[in-house]
Protein backbone atom coordinates (compact mmCIF):
# COMPACT_ATOMS: atom_id res chain seq x y z
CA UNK A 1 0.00 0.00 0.00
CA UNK A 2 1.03 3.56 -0.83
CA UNK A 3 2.50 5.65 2.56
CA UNK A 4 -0.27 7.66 2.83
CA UNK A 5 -2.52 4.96 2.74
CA UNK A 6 -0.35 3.07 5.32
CA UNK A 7 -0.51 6.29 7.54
CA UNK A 8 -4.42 6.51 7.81
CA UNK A 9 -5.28 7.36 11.53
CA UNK A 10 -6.91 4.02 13.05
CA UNK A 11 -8.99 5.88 16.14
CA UNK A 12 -9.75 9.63 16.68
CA UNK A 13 -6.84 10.09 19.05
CA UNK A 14 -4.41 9.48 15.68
CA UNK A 15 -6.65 11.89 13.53
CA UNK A 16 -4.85 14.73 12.93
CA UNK A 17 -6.37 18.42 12.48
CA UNK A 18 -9.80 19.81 12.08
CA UNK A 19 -10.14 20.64 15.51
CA UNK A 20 -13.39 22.78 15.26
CA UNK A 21 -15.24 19.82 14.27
CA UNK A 22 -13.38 17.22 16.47
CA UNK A 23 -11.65 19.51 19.44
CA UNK A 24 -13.10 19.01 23.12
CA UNK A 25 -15.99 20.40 23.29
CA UNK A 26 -16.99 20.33 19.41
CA UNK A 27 -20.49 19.31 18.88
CA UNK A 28 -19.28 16.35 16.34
CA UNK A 29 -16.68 15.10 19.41
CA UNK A 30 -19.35 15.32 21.53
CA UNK A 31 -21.62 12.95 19.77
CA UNK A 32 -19.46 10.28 19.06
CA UNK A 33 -18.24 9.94 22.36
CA UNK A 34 -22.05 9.32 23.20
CA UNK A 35 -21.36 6.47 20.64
CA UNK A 36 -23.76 7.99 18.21
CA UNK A 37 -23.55 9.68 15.25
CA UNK A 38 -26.23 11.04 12.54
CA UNK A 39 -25.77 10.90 8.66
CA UNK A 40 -22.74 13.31 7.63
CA UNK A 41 -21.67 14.93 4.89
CA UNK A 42 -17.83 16.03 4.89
CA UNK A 43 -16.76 18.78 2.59
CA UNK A 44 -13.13 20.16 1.96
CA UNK A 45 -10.29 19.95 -0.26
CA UNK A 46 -8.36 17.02 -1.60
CA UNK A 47 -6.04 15.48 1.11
CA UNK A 48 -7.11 16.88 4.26
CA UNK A 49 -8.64 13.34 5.42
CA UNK A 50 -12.13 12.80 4.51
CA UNK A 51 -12.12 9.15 3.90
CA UNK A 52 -9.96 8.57 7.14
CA UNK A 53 -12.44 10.67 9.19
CA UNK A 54 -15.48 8.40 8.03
CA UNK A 55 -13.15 5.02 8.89
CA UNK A 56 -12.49 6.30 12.25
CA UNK A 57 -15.91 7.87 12.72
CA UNK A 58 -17.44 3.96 11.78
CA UNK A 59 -14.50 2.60 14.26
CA UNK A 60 -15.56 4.73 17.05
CA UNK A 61 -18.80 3.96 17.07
CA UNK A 62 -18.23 0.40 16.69
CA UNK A 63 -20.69 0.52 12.69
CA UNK A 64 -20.19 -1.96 10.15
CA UNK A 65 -17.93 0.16 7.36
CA UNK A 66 -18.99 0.09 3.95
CA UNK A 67 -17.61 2.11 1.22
CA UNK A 68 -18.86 2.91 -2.64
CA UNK A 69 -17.32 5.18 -5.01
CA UNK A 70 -19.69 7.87 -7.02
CA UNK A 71 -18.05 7.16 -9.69
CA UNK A 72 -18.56 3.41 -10.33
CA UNK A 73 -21.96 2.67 -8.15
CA UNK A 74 -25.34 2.40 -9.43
CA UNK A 75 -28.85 2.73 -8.00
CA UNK A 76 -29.08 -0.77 -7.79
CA UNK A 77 -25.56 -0.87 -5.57
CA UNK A 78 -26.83 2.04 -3.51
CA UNK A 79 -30.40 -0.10 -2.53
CA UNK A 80 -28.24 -3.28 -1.97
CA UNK A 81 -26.00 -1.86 0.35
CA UNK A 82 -28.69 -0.40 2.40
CA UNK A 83 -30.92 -3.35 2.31
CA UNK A 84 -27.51 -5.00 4.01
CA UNK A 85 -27.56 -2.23 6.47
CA UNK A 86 -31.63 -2.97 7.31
CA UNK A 87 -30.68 -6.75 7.61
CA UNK A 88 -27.96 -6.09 10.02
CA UNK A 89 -29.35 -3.70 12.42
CA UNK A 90 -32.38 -5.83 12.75
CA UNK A 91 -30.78 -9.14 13.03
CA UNK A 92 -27.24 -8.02 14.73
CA UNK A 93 -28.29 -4.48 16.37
CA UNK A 94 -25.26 -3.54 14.37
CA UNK A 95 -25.24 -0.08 12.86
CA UNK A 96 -23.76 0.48 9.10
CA UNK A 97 -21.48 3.45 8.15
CA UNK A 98 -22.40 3.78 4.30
CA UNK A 99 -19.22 6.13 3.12
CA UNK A 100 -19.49 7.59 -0.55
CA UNK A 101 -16.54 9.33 -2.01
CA UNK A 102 -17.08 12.17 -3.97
CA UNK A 103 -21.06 12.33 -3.48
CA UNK A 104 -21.54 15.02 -5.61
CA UNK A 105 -21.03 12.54 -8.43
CA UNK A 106 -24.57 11.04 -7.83
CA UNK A 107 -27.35 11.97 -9.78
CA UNK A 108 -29.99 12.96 -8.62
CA UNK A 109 -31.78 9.04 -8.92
CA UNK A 110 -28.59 8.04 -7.31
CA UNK A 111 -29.07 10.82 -4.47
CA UNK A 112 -32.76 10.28 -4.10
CA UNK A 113 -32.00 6.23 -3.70
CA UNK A 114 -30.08 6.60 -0.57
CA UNK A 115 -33.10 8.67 1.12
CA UNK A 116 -35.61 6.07 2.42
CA UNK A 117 -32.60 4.38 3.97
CA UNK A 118 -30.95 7.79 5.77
CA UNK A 119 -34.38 8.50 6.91
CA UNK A 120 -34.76 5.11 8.32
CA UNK A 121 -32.17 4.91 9.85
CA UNK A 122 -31.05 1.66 7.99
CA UNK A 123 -27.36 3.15 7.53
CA UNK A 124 -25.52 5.98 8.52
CA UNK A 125 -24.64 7.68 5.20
CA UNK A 126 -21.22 9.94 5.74
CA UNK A 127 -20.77 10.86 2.52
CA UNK A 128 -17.17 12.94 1.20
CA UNK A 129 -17.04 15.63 -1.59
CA UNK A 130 -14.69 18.51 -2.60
CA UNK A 131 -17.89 20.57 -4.22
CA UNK A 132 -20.06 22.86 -2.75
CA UNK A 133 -22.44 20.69 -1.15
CA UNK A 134 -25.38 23.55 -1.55
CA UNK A 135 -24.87 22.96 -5.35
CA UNK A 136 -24.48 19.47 -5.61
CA UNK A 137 -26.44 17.48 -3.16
CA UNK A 138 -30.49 17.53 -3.41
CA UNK A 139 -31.69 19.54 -0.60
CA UNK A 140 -33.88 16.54 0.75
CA UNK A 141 -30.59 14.22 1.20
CA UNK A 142 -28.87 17.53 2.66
CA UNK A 143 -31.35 18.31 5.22
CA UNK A 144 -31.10 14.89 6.67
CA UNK A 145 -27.39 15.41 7.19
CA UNK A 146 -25.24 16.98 9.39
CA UNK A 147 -22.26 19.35 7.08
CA UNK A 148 -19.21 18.98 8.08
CA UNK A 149 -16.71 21.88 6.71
CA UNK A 150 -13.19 20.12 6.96
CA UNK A 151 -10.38 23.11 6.20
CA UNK A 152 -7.07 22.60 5.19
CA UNK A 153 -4.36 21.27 7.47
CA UNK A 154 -2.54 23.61 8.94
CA UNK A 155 1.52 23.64 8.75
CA UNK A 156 1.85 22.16 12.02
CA UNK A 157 -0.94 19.36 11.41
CA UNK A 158 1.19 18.45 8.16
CA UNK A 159 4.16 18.28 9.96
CA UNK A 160 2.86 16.04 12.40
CA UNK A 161 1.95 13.89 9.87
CA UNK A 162 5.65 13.78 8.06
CA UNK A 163 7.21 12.72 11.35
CA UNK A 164 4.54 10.48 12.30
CA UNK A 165 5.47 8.46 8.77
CA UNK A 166 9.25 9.05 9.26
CA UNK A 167 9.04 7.00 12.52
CA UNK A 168 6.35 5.03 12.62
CA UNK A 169 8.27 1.12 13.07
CA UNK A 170 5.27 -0.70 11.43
CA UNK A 171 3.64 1.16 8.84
CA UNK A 172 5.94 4.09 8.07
CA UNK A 173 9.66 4.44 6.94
CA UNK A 174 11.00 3.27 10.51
CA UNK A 175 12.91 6.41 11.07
CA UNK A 176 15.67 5.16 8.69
CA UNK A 177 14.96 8.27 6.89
CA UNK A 178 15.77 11.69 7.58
CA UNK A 179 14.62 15.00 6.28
CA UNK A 180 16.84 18.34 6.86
CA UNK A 181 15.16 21.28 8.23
CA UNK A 182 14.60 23.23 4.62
CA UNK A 183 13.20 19.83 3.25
CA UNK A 184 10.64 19.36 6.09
CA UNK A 185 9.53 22.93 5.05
CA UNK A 186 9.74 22.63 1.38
CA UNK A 187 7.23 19.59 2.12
CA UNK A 188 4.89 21.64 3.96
CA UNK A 189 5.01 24.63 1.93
CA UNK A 190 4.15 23.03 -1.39
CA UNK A 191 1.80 20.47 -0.15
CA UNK A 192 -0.22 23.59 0.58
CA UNK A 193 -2.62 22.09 3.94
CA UNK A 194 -2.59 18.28 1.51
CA UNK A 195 -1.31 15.87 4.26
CA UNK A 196 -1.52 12.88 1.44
CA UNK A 197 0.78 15.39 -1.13
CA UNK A 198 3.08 15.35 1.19
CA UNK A 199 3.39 12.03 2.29
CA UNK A 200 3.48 10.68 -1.10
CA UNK A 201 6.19 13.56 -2.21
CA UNK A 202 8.38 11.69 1.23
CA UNK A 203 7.43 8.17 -0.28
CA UNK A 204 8.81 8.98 -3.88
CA UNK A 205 12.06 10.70 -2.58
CA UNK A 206 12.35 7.52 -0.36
CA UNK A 207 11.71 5.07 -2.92
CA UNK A 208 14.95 7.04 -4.95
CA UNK A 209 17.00 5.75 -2.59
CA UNK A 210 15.55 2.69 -1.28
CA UNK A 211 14.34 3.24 1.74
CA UNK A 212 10.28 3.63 0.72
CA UNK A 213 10.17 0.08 2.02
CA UNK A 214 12.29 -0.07 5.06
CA UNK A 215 13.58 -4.25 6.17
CA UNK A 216 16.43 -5.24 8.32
CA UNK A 217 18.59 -4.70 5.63
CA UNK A 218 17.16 -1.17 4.60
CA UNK A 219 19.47 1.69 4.47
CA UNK A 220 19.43 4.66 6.72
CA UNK A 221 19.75 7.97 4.23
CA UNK A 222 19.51 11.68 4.59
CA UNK A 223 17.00 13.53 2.18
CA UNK A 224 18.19 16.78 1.78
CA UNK A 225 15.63 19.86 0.09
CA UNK A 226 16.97 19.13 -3.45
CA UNK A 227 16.16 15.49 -2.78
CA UNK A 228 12.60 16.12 -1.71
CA UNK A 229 11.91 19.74 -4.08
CA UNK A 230 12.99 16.82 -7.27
CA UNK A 231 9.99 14.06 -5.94
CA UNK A 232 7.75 17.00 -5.03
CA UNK A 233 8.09 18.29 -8.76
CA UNK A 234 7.70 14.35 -10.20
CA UNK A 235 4.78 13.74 -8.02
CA UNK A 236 2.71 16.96 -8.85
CA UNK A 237 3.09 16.50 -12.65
CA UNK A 238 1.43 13.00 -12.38
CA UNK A 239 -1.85 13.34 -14.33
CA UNK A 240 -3.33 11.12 -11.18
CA UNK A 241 -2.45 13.29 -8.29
CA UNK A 242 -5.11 15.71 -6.83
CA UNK A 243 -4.42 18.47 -8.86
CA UNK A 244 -2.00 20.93 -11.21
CA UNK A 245 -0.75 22.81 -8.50
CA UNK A 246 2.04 24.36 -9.78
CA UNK A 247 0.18 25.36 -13.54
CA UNK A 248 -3.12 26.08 -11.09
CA UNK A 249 -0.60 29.01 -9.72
CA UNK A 250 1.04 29.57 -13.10
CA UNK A 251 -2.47 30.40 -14.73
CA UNK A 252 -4.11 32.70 -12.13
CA UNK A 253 -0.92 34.66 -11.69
CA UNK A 254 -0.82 34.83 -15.64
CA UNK A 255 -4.15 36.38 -14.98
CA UNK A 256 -3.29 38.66 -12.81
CA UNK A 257 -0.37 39.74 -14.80
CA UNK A 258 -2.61 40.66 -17.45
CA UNK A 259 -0.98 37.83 -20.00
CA UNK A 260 -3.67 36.60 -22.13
CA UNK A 261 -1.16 34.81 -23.92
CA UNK A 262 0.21 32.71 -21.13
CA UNK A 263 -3.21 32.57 -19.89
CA UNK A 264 -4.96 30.78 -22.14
CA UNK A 265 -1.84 28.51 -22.69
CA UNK A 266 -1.97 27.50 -19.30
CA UNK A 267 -6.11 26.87 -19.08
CA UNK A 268 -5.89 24.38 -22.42
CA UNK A 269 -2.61 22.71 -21.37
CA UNK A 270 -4.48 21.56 -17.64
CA UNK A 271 -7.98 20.96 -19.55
CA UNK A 272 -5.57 18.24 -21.96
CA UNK A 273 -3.88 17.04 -18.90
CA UNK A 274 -7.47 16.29 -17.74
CA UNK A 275 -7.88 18.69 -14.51
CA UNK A 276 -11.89 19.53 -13.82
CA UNK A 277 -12.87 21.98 -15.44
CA UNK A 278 -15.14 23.21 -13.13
CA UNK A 279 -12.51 22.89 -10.88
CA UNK A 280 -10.76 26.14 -13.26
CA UNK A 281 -14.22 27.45 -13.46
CA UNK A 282 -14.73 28.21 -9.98
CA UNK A 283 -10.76 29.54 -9.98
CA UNK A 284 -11.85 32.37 -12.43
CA UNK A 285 -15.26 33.36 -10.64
CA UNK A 286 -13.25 33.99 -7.45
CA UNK A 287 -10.52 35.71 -9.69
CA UNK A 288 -13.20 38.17 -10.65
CA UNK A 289 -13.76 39.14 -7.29
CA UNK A 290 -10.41 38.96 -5.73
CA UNK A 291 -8.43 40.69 -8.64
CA UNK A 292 -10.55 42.35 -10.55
CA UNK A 293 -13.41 43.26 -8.62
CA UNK A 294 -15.08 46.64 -10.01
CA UNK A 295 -12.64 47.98 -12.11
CA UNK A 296 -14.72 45.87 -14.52
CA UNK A 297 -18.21 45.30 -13.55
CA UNK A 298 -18.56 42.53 -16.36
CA UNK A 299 -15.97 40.26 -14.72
CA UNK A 300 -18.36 38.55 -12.32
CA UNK A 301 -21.04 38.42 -14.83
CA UNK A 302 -18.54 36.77 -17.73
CA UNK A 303 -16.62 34.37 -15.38
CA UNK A 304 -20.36 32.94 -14.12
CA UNK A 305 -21.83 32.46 -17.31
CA UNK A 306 -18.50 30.99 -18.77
CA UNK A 307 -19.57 28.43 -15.74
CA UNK A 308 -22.67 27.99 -16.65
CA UNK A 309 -22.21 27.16 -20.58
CA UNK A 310 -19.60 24.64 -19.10
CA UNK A 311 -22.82 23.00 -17.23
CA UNK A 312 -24.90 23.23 -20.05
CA UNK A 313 -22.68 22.19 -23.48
CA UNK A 314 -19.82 20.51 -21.64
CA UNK A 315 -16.44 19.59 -22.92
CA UNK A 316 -14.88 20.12 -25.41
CA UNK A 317 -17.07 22.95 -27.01
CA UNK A 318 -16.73 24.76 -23.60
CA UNK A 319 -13.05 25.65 -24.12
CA UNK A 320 -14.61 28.34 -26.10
CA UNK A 321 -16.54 29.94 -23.09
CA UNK A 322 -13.62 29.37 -20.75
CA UNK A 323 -11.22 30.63 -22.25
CA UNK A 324 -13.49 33.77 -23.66
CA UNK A 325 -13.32 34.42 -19.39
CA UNK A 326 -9.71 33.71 -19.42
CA UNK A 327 -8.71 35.93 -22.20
CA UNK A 328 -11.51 38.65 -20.34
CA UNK A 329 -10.58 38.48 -17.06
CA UNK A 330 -6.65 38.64 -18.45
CA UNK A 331 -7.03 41.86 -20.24
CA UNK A 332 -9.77 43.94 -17.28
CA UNK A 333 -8.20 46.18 -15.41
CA UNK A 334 -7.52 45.23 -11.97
CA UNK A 335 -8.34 46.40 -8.49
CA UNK A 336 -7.94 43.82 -5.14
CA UNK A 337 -10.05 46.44 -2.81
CA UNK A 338 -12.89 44.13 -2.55
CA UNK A 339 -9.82 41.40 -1.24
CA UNK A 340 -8.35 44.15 0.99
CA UNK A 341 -11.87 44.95 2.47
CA UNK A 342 -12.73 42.21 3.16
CA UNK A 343 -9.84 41.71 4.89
CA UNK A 344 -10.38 45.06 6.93
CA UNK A 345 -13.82 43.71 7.99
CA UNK A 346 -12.63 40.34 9.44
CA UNK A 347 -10.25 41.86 10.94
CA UNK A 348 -12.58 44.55 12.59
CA UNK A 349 -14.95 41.89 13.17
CA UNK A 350 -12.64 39.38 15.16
CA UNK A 351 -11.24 42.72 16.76
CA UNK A 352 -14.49 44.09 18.37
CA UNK A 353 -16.44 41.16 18.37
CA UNK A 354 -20.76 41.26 17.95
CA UNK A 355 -21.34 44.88 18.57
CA UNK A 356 -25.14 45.65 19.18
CA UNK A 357 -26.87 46.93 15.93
CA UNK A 358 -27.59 51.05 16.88
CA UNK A 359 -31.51 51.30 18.10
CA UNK A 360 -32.03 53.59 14.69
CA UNK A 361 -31.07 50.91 12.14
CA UNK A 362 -32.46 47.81 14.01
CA UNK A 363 -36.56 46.90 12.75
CA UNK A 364 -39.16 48.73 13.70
CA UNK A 365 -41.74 47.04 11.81
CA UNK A 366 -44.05 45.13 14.54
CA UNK A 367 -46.31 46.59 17.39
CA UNK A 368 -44.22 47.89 20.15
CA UNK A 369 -40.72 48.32 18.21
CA UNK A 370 -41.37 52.19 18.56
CA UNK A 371 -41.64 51.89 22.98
CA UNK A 372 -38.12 49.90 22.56
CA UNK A 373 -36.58 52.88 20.48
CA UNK A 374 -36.38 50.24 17.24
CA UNK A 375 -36.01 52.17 14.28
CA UNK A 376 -36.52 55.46 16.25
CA UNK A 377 -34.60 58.20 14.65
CA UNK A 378 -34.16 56.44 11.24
CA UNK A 379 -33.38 59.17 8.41
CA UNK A 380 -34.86 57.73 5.39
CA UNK A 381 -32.11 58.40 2.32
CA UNK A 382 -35.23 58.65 -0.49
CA UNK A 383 -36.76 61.45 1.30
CA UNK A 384 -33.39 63.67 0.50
CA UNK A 385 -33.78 65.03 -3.19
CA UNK A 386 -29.78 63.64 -3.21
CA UNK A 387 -30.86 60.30 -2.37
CA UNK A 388 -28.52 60.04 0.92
CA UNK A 389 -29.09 60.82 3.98
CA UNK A 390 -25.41 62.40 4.61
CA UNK A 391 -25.52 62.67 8.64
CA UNK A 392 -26.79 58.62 9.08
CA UNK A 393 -24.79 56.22 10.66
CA UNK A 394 -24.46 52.48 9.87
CA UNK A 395 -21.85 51.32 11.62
CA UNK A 396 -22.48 50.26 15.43
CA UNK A 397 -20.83 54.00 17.31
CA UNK A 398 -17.58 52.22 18.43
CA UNK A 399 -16.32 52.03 14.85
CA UNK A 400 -18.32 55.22 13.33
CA UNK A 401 -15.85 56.55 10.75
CA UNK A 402 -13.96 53.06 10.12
CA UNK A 403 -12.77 52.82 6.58
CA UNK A 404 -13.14 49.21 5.16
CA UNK A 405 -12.99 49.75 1.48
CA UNK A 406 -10.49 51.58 -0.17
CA UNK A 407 -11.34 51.93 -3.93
CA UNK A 408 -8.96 51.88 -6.44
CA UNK A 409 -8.53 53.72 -9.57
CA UNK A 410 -8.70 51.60 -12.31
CA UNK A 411 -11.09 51.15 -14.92
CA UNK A 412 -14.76 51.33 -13.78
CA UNK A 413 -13.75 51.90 -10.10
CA UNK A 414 -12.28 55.07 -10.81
CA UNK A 415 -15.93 56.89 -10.84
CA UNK A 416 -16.65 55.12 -7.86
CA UNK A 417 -13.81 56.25 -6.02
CA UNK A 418 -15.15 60.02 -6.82
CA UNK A 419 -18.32 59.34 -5.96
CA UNK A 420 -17.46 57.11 -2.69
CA UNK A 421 -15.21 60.17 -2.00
CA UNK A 422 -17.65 63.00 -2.44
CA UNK A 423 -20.20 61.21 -0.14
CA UNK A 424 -17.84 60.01 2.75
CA UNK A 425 -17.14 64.32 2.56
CA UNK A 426 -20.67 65.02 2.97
CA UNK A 427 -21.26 62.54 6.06
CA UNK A 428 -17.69 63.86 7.36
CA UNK A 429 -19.46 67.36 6.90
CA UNK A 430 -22.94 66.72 8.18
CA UNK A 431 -21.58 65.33 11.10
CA UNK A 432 -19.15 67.90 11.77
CA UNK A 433 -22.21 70.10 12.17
CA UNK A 434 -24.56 67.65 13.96
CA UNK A 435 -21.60 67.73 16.88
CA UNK A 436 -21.05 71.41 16.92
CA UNK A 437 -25.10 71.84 17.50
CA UNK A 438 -24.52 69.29 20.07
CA UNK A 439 -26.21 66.25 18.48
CA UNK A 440 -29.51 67.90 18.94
CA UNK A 441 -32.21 65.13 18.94
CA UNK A 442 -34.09 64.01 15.69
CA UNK A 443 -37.58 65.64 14.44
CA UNK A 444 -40.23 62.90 15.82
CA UNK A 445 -41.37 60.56 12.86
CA UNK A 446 -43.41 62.27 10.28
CA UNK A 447 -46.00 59.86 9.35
CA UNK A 448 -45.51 58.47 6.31
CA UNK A 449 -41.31 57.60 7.38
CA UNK A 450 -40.03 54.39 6.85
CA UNK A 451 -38.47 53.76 10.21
């Protein structure tokens, strides 16, 4: 068996990350160590341990494990296996883990077959996908389960993982091998939160030398960063490995570098090399956002639809729309406020925590809202002949003033930056004159205000 499959965590103490779902105290912890556990559906990137959480989850809990691929199984497999299920929790009291890998392969006959026996209770289904599950799974099979966001391993977890392997006497390398410092990091820098990347990046720079398979006669070797940086390069050009990495990088920075050239060289040369092409889809919606954002309001709207003719005319007569986005998104002019903003919230956010929404902005729509000062003072922007209402305040008063979004300007966000300009001047202004008349209360609501 590959390393990585050698390495799989046998019990929940040997699981390594995700503590937010499986920390003391998480609600997913908590159950299992009831011994019980609902239907599940786990969603995060390749390599972050999936398909060993759903083995350990069915250990735990001391289910039957049984295991069917999207890709191969039928309707008639999916009934089968639950019938099994039915026979053995009423015969043995035994429960069954069901695990499907990459769910979001299912149709939606598939999907819809596995319902009567989820509801039942026949098996527990823990299915695994790296999709949005809100897109892919029918809303009647996802309301019966419990989502499971897995992120992906941090540097530590992956580290963990390396030495684990390197030392492990029965089912790693036996610690005959040893990494340098830089290698160790090179590992865990390009393996990018993929704990199976890197272990099979250590098992092909181990197998150069001969010690991938470590008996008594086994040699003891030093890999050094060139060592490892050489199997790491072999391993990520395999057309079987998760993913493109390396050209995934090369073709959003081509993007970003306004190259429609390289661009489009780099989107055909991973859709021959057979990478998803939804998978580069979804790369180019975000792109829109995070790079190009409204210095070209079209961006969004092109890089959706360029997903959407994928899902409707498929490959290969999609190239056209995707790499009509590429060439688009390639040549826009670009702006990263939206990235930088959001940034400035979240950090704002984790700063000051839930600050209460101000009485004036909070609903005053139902009987009583007006006693509890809901809505109370509420300066309705449509009753200005400007349209805004330049002494308001959104923000909760701790962070009145705060800054989030910084507009740049290029292309279409340069009007915006005037106009975002002019009006942060006339709230500066309007306020600058509600304080020097010493914040004189509102007029009382004039009937007819929507407060």
């Amino acid at each position: 068996m590959p390393l990585a499959a050698r390495m799989r965590p046998r019990n929940l103490d040997e699981y390594v990350g995700q503590s937010d779902a499986l920390g003391a105290g998480a609600p997913l912890r908590a159950v299992l160590d009831r011994g019980d556990v609902r239907s599940l559906i786990l969603w995060g990137p390749p390599g972050v341990g999936k398909t060993s959480l759903a083995a350990v989850i069915a250990s735990h809990v001391d289910a039957a494990w049984t295991e069917v691929s999207a890709v191969t199984a039928g309707v008639k497999d999916v009934r089968r296996l639950i019938e099994e299920g039915r026979t053995r929790l009423e015969l043995n009291g035994r429960r069954t883990v069901l695990f499907v890998d990459e769910i979001h392969r299912f149709h939606k006959g598939q999907q819809d077959a596995l319902l009567p026996g989820v509801e039942a209770g026949w098996v527990t289904l823990v299915g695994a996908t790296t999709e949005n599950p809100f897109f892919e799974l029918n809303a009647p099979l996802l309301s019966r389960c419990q989502l499971v966001r897995l992120e992906p391993l941090t540097d530590d977890d992956v580290r963990t993982v390396i030495e684990r392997a390197r030392t492990d006497p029965h089912r790693g390398l036996a610690g005959r091998v040893t990494l340098a410092d830089d290698a160790v990091e090179h590992l865990v820098g390009v393996a990018d939160g993929d704990a199976r990347a890197a272990l099979s990046a250590l098992e092909v720079a181990a197998a150069a030398v001969g010690a991938d398979r470590p008996g008594a006669d086994a040699p003891e070797v030093h890999l050094d960063l060139d060592a490892v940086a050489s199997a790491m390069h072999r391993f990520r050009y395999d057309k079987q490995a998760d993913g493109h990495y390396d050209q995934v990088s090369a073709f959003i920075k081509s993007l970003r570098g306004s190259d429609p050239d390289a661009a489009v060289y780099w989107l055909l040369r991973m859709l021959e090399s057979g990478e998803d092409p939804r998978f580069l889809a979804r790369r180019m919606v975000i792109f829109a956002s995070e790079d190009v954002g409204l210095a070209d309001r079209q961006a969004l709207p092109l890089a959706v639809a360029a997903f959407e003719a994928l899902d409707r005319v498929g490959l290969p007569e999609a190239r056209y729309a995707l790499s009509h986005a590429a060439v688009a998104l390639a040549v826009a002019p670009k702006s990263n406020s939206v990235t930088t903003a959001i940034a400035a919230a979240l950090e704002v956010v984790r700063r000051h925590g839930n600050l209460p929404v101000p009485p004036h902005l909070r609903d005053g729509h139902y009987r009583g809202a007006g006693e509890l000062g809901h809505g109370v003072g509420y300066d309705y922007p449509h009753q200005h002949p400007s349209g805004f209402a330049a002494a308001q305040r959104y923000l909760p008063d701790e962070l009145d003033g705060r800054e989030l979004y910084t507009p740049s300007r290029h292309g279409h966000e340069a009007p915006v930056a005037d106009r975002l300009a002019e009006l942060r001047a006339q709230a500066r202004a309007a306020r600058r004159s509600e304080t020097a008349a010493g914040r004189q209360d509102p007029d009382p609501p004039q009937e007819g205000d929507r407060r």
